[in-house]
C-alpha atoms as a PDB file:
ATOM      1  CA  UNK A   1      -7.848  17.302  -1.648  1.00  0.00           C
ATOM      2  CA  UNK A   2      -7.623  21.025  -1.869  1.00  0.00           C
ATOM      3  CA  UNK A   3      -6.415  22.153   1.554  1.00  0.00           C
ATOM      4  CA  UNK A   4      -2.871  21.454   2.693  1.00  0.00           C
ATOM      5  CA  UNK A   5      -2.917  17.853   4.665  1.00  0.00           C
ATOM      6  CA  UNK A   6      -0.802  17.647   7.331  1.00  0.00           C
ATOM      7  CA  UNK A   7       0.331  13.918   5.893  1.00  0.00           C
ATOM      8  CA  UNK A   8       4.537  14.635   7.354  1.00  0.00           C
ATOM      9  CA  UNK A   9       4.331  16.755  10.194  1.00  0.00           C
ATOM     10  CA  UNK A  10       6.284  14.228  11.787  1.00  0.00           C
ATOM     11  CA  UNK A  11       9.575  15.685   9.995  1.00  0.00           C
ATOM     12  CA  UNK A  12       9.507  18.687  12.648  1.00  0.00           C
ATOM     13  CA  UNK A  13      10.202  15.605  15.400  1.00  0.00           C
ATOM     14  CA  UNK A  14      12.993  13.732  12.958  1.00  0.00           C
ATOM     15  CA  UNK A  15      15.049  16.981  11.710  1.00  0.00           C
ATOM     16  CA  UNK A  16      17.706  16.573  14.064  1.00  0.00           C
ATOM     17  CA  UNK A  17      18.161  13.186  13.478  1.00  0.00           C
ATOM     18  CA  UNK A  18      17.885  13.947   9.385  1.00  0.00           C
ATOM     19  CA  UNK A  19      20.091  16.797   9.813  1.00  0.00           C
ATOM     20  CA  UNK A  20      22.891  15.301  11.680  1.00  0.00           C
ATOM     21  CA  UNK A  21      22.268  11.997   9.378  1.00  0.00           C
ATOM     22  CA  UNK A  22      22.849  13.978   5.937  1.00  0.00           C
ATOM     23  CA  UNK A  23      25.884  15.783   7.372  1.00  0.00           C
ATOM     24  CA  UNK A  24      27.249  12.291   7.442  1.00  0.00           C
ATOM     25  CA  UNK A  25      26.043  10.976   3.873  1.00  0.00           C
ATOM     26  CA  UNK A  26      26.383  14.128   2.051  1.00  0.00           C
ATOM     27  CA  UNK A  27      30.560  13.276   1.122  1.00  0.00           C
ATOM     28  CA  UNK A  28      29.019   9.716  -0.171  1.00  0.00           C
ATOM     29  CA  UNK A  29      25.683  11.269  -1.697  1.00  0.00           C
ATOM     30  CA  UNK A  30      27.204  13.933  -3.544  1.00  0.00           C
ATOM     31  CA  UNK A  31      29.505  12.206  -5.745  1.00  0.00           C
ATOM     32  CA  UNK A  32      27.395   9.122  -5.675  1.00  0.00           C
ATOM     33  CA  UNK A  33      24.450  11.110  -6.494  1.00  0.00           C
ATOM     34  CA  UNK A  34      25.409  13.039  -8.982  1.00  0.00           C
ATOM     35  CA  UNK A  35      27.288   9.729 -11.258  1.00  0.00           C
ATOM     36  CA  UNK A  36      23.361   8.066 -10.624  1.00  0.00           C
ATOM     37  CA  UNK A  37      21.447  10.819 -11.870  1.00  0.00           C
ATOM     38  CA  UNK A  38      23.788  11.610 -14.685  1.00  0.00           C
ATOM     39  CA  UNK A  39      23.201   8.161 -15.778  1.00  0.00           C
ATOM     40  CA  UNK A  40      19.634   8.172 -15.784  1.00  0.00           C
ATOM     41  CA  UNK A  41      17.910   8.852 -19.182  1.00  0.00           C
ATOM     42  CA  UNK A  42      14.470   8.666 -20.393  1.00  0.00           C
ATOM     43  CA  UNK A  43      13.240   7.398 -24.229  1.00  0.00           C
ATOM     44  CA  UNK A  44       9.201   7.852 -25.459  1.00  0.00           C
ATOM     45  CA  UNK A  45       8.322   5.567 -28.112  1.00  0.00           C
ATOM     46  CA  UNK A  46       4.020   5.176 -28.915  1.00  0.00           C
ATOM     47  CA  UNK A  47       3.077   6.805 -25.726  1.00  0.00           C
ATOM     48  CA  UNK A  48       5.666   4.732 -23.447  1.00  0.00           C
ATOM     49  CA  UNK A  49       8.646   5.882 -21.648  1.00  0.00           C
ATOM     50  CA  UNK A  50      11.300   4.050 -20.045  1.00  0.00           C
ATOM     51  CA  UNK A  51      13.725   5.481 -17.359  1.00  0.00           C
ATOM     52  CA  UNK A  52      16.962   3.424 -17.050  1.00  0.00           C
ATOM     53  CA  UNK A  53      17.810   1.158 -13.767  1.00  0.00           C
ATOM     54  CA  UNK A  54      20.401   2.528 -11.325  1.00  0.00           C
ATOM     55  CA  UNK A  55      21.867  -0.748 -10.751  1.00  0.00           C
ATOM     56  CA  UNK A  56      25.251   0.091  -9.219  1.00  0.00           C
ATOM     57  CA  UNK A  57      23.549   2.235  -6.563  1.00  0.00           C
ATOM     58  CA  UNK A  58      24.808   1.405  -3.017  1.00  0.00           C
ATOM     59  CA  UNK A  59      24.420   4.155  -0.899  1.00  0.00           C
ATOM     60  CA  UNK A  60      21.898   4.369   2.228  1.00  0.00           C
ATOM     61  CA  UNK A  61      18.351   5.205   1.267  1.00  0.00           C
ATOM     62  CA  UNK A  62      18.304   8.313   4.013  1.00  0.00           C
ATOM     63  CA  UNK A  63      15.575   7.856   6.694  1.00  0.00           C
ATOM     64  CA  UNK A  64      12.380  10.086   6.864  1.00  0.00           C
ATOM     65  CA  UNK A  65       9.445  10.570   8.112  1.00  0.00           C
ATOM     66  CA  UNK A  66       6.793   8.222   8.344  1.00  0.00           C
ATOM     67  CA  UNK A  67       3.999  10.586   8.512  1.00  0.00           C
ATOM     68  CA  UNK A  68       1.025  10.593  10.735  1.00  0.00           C
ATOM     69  CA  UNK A  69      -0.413   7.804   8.597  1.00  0.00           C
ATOM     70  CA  UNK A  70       1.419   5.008   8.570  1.00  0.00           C
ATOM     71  CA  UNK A  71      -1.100   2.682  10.284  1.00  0.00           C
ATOM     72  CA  UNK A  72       1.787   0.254  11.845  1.00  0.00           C
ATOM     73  CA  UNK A  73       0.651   0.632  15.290  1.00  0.00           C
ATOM     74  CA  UNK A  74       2.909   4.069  16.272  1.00  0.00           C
ATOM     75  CA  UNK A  75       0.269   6.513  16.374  1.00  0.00           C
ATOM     76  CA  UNK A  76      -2.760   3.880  16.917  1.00  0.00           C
ATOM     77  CA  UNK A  77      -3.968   1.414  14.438  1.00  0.00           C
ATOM     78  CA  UNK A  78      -1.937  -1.270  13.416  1.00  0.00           C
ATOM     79  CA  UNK A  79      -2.435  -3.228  10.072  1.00  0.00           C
ATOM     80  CA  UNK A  80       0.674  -5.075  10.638  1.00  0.00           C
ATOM     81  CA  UNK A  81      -1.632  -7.169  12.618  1.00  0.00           C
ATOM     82  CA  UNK A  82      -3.726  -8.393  10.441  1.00  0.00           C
ATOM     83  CA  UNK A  83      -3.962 -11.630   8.819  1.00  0.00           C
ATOM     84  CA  UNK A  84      -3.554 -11.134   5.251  1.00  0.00           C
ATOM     85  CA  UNK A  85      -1.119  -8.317   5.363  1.00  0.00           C
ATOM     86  CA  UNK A  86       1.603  -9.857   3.731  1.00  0.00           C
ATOM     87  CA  UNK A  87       0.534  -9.775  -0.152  1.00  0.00           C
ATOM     88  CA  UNK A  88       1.672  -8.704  -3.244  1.00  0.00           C
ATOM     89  CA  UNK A  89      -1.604  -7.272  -4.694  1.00  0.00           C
ATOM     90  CA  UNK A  90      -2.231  -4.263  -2.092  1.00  0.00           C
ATOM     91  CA  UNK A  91      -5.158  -2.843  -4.316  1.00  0.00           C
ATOM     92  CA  UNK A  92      -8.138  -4.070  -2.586  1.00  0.00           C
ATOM     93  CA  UNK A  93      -8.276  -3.975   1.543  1.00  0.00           C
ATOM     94  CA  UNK A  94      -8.666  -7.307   3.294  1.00  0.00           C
ATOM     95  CA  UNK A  95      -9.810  -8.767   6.591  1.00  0.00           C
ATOM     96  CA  UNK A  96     -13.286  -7.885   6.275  1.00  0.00           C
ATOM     97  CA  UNK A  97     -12.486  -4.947   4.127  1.00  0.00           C
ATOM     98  CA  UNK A  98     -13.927  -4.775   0.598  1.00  0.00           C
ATOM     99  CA  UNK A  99     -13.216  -1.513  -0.881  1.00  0.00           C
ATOM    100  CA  UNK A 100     -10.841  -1.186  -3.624  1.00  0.00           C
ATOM    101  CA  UNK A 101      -8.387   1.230  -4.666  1.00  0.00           C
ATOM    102  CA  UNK A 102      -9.009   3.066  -7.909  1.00  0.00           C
ATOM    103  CA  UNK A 103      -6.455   4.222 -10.518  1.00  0.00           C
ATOM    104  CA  UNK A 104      -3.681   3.763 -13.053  1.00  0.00           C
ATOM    105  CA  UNK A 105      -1.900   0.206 -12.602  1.00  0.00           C
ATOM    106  CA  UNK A 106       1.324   0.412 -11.251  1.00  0.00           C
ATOM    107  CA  UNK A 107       3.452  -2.086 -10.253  1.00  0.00           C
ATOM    108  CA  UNK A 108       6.270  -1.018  -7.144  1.00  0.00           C
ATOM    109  CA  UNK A 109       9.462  -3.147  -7.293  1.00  0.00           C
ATOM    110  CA  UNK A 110      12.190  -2.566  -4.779  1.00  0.00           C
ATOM    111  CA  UNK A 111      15.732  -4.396  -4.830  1.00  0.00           C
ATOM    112  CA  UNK A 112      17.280  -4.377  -1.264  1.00  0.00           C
ATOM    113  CA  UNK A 113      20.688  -3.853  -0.759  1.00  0.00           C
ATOM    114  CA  UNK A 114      22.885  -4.556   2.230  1.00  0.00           C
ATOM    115  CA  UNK A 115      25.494  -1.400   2.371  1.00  0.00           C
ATOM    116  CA  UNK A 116      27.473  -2.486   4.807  1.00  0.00           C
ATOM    117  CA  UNK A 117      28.401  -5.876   2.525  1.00  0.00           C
ATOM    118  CA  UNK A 118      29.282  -3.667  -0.507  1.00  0.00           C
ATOM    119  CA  UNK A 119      25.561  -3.634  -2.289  1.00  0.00           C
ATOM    120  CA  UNK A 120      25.057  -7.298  -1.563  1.00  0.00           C
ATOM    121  CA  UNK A 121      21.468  -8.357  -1.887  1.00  0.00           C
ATOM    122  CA  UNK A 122      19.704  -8.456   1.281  1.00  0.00           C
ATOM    123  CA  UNK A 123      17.588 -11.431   1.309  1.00  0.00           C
ATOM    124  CA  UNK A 124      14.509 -12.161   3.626  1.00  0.00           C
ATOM    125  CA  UNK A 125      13.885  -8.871   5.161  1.00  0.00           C
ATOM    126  CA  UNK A 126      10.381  -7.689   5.131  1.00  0.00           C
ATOM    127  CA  UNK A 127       9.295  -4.499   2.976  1.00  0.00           C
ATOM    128  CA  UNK A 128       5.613  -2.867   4.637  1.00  0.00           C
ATOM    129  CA  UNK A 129       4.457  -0.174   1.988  1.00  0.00           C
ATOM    130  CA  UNK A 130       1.531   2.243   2.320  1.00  0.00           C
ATOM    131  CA  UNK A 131       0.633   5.316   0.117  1.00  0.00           C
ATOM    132  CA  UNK A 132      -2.719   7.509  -0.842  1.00  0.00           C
ATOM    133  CA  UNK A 133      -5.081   6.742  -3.393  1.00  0.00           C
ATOM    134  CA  UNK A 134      -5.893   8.642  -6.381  1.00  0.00           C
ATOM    135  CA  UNK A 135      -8.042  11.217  -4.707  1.00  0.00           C
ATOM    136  CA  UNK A 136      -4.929  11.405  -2.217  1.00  0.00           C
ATOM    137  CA  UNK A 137      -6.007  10.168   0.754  1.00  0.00           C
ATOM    138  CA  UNK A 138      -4.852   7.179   2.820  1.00  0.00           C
ATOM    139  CA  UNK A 139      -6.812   4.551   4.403  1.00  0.00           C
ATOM    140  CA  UNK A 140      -7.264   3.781   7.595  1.00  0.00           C
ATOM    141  CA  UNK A 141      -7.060   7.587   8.574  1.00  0.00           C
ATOM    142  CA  UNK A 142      -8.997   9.732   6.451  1.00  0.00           C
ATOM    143  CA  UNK A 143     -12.753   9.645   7.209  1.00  0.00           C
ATOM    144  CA  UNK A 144     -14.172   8.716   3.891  1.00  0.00           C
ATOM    145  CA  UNK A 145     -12.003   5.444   3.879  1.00  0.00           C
ATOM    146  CA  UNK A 146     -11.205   5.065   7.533  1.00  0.00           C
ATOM    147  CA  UNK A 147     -12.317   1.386   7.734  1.00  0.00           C
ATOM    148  CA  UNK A 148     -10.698   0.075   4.666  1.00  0.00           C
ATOM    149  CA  UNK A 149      -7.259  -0.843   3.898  1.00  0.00           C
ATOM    150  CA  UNK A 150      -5.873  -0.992   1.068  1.00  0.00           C
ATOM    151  CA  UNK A 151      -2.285   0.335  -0.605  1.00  0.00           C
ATOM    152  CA  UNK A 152      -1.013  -1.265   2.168  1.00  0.00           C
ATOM    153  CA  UNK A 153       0.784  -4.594   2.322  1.00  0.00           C
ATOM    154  CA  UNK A 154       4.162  -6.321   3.313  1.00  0.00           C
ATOM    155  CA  UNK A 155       6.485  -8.766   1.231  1.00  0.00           C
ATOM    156  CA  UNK A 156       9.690 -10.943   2.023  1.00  0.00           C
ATOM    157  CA  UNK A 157      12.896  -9.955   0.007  1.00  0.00           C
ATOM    158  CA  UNK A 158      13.744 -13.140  -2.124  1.00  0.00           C
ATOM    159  CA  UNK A 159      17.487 -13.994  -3.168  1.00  0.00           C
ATOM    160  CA  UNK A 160      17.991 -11.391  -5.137  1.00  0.00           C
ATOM    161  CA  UNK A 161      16.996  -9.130  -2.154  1.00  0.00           C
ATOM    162  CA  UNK A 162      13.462  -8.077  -4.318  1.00  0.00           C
ATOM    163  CA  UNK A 163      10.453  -7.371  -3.625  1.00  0.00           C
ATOM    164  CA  UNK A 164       7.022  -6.172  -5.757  1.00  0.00           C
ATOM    165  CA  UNK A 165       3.818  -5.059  -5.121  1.00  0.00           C
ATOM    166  CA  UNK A 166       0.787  -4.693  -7.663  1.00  0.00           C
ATOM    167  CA  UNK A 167      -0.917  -1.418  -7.023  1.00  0.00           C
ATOM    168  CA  UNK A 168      -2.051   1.789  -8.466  1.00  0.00           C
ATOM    169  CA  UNK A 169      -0.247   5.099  -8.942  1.00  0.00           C
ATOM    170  CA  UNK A 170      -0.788   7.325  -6.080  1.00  0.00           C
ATOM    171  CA  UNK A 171      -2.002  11.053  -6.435  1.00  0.00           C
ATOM    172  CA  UNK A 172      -0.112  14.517  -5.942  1.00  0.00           C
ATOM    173  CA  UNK A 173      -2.068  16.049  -3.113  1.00  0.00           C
ATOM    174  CA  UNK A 174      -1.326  19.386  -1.797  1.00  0.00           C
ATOM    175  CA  UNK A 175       1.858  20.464  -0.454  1.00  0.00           C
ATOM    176  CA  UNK A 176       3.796  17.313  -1.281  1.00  0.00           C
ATOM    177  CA  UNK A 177       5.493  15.815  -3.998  1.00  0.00           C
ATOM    178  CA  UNK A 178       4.248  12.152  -4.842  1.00  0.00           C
ATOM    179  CA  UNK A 179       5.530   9.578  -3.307  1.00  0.00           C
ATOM    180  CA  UNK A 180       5.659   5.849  -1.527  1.00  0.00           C
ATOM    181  CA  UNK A 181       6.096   5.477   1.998  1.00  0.00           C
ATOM    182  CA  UNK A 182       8.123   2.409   3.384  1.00  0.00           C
ATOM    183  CA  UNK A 183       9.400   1.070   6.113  1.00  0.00           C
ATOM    184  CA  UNK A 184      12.358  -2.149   5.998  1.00  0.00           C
ATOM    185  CA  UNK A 185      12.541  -4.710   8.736  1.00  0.00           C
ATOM    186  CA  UNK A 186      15.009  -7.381   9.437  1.00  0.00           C
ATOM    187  CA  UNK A 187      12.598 -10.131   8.854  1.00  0.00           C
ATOM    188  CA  UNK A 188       8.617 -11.013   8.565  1.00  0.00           C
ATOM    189  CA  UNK A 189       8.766 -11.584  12.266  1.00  0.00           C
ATOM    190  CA  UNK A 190       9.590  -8.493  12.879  1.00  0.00           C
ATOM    191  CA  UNK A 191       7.596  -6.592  11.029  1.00  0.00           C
ATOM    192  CA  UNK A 192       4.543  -8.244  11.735  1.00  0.00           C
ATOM    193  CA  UNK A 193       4.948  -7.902  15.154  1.00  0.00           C
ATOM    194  CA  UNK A 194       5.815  -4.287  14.574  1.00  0.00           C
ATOM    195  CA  UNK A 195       9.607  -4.581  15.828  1.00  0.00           C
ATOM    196  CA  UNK A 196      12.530  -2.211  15.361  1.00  0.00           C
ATOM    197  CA  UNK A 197      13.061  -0.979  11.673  1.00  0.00           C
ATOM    198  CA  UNK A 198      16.190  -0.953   9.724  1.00  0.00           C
ATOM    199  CA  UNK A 199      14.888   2.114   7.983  1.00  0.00           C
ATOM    200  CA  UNK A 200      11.866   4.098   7.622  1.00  0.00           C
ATOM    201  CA  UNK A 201      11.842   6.331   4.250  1.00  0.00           C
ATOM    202  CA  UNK A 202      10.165   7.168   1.155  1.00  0.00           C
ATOM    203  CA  UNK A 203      10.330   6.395  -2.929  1.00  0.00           C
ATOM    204  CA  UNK A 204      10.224   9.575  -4.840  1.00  0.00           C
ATOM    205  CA  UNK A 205       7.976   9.135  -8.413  1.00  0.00           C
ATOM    206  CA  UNK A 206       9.730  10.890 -11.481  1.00  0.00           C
ATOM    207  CA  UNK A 207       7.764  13.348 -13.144  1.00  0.00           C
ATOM    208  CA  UNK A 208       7.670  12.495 -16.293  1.00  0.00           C
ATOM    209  CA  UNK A 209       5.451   9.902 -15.545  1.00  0.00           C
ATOM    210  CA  UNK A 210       3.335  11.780 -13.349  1.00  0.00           C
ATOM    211  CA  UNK A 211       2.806  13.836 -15.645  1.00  0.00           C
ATOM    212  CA  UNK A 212       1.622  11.356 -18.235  1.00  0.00           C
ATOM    213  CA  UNK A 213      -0.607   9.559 -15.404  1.00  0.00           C
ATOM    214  CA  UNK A 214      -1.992  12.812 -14.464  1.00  0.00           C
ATOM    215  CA  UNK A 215      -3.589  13.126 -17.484  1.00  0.00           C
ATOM    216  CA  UNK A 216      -5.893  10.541 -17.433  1.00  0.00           C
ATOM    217  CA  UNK A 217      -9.326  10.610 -15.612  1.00  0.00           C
ATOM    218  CA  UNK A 218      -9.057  11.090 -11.901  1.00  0.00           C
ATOM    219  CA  UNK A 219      -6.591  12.705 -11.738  1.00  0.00           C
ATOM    220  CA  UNK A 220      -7.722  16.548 -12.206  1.00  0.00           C
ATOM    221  CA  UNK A 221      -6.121  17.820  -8.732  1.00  0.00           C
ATOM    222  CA  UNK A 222      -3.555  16.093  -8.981  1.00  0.00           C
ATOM    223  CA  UNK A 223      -2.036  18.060 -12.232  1.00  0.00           C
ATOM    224  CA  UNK A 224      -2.447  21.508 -10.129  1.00  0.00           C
ATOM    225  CA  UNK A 225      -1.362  20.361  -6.894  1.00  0.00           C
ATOM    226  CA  UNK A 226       1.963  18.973  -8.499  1.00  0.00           C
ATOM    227  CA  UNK A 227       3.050  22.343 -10.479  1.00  0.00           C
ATOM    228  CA  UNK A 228       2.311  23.842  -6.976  1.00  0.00           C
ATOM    229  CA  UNK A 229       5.623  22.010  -5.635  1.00  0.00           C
ATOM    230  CA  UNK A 230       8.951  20.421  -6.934  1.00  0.00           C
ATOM    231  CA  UNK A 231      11.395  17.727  -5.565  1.00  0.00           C
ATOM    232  CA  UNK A 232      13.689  20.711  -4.688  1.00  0.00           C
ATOM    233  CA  UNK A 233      11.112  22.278  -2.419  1.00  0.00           C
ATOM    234  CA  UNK A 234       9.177  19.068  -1.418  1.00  0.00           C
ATOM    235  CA  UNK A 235       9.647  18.703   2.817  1.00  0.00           C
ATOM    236  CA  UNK A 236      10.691  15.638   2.659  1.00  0.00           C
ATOM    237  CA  UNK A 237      13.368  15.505  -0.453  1.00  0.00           C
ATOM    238  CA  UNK A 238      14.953  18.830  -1.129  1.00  0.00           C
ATOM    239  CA  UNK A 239      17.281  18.223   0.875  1.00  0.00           C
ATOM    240  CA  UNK A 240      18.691  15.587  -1.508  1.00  0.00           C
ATOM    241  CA  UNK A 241      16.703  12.595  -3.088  1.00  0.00           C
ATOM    242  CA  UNK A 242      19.202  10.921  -5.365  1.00  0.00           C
ATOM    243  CA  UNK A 243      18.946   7.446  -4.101  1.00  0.00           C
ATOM    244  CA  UNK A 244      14.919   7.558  -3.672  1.00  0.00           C
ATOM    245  CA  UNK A 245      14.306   8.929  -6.529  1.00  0.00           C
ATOM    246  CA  UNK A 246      12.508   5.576  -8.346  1.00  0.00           C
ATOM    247  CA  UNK A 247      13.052   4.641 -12.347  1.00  0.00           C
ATOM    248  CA  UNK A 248      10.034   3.925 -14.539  1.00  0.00           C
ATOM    249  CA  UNK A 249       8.824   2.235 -17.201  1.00  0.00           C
ATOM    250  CA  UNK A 250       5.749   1.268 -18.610  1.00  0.00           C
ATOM    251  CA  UNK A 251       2.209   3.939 -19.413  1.00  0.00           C
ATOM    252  CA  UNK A 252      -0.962   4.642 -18.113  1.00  0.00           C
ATOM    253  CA  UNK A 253      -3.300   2.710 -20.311  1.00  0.00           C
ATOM    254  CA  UNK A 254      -0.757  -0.354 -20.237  1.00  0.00           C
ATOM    255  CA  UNK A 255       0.388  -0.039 -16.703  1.00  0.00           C
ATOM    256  CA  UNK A 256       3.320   1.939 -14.560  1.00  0.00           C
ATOM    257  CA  UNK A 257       6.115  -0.227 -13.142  1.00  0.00           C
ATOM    258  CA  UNK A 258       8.409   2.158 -11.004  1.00  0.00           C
ATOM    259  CA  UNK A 259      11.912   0.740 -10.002  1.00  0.00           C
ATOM    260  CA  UNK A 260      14.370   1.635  -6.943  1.00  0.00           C
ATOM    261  CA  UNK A 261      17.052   0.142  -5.321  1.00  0.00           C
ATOM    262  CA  UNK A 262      17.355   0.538  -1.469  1.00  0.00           C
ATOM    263  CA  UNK A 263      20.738   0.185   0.212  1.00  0.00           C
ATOM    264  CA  UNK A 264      19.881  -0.522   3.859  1.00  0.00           C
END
């Protein structure tokens, strides 16, 4: 897309709420932060790159926006309603849907982590995940791809509080920085049936390797719209993204796998 999409207007409505919320995490987020970062390195060996895990992290993955598009029955349609919504391969739409989702492999793992039990796993909530395709649009919503579905798709958290979805790597359209939208509820039950969320936020993709999936074919627009914007003047993260900001691994011809632990 080359016009400025109007994907997070939302944020004007959630500011105060952000605002008043970061006041609060800021003391935790700026030592925490800055230790998590620090710790984060990056190695390239035959085209591959590897960004190491932030295990430790426990702080509270900030709430955002979810955008105008988040098709779980706020702002009208609901895919949380569908049968066949909760799956781990969200490339291809589903209940009478057939289009599928181009682009670079990319596998999304998140690790849920209860904050308020000192980083303990949290086990059995329900993870719903949506983000725009390579071209940067999202289903559901934009009008070349308003009656499919895909890159969208809920999963359990198992024992170790995990959860992973096969997908592909989403574009850099204009104005924002790329990124996964997610929302975390306290169980399947509830978020099928589109109850109360425990948080509502998003997973910020390192550049590094959007800059090596950029290259590839399909991608074109996607290289200018993302030197057009950085995390520190994205909307939604400059005002602090050190516990969304994912790990990766992995490369474009053999697959992404992007990383992030959640505290909840």
């Amino acid at each position: 897309m080359t016009e400025i999409e109007e994907h997070d207007l939302g944020l004007s409505h959630d500011l105060p709420v952000l605002i008043s919320r970061r006041r609060a995490l800021g003391f935790l987020a700026s030592g925490l932060g800055a230790t998590a970062l620090a710790a984060c390195g990056s190695s390239s060996d035959g085209g591959q790159a590897t960004t190491t895990s932030k295990e430790s992290a426990t702080a509270e993955v900030p709430e955002e926006t979810a955008g105008p598009y988040p098709g779980d029955g706020s702002n009208g349609p609901n895919v949380l309603a569908e049968s066949g919504v909760v799956r781990s391969d969200i490339t291809s739409s589903f209940a009478g849907a057939t289009g599928k989702a181009n682009g670079v492999p990319t596998t999304i793992e998140m690790k849920l982590l209860d904050v308020a039990a000192g980083g303990k796993a949290l086990a059995g909530a329900a993870v719903y995940i949506w983000h725009c395709d390579m071209e940067g649009r999202y289903s559901m919503y934009d009008a070349e791809i308003a009656s499919e579905n895909y890159l969208r798709g809920v999963q359990v958290s198992d024992k170790q509080g995990k959860v992973k979805f096969a997908s592909i790597f989403p574009a850099a359209y204009s104005g924002r920085w790329p990124h996964v939208h997610f929302e975390v509820y306290e169980s399947l039950e509830a978020a099928t049936a589109a109850g109360s969320k425990l948080r509502t936020s998003q997973i910020a993709l390192p550049k590094d390797a959007c800059d090596a999936v950029f290259a590839t074919d399909g991608y074109e627009q996607s290289v200018q719209n993302l030197a057009q914007t950085s995390l520190d003047s994205d909307m939604v993260f400059s005002d602090g993204y050190a516990s969304q900001l994912a790990d990766w691994s992995g490369s474009p011809g053999d697959g992404i796998a992007v990383r992030l632990n959640v505290g909840v």
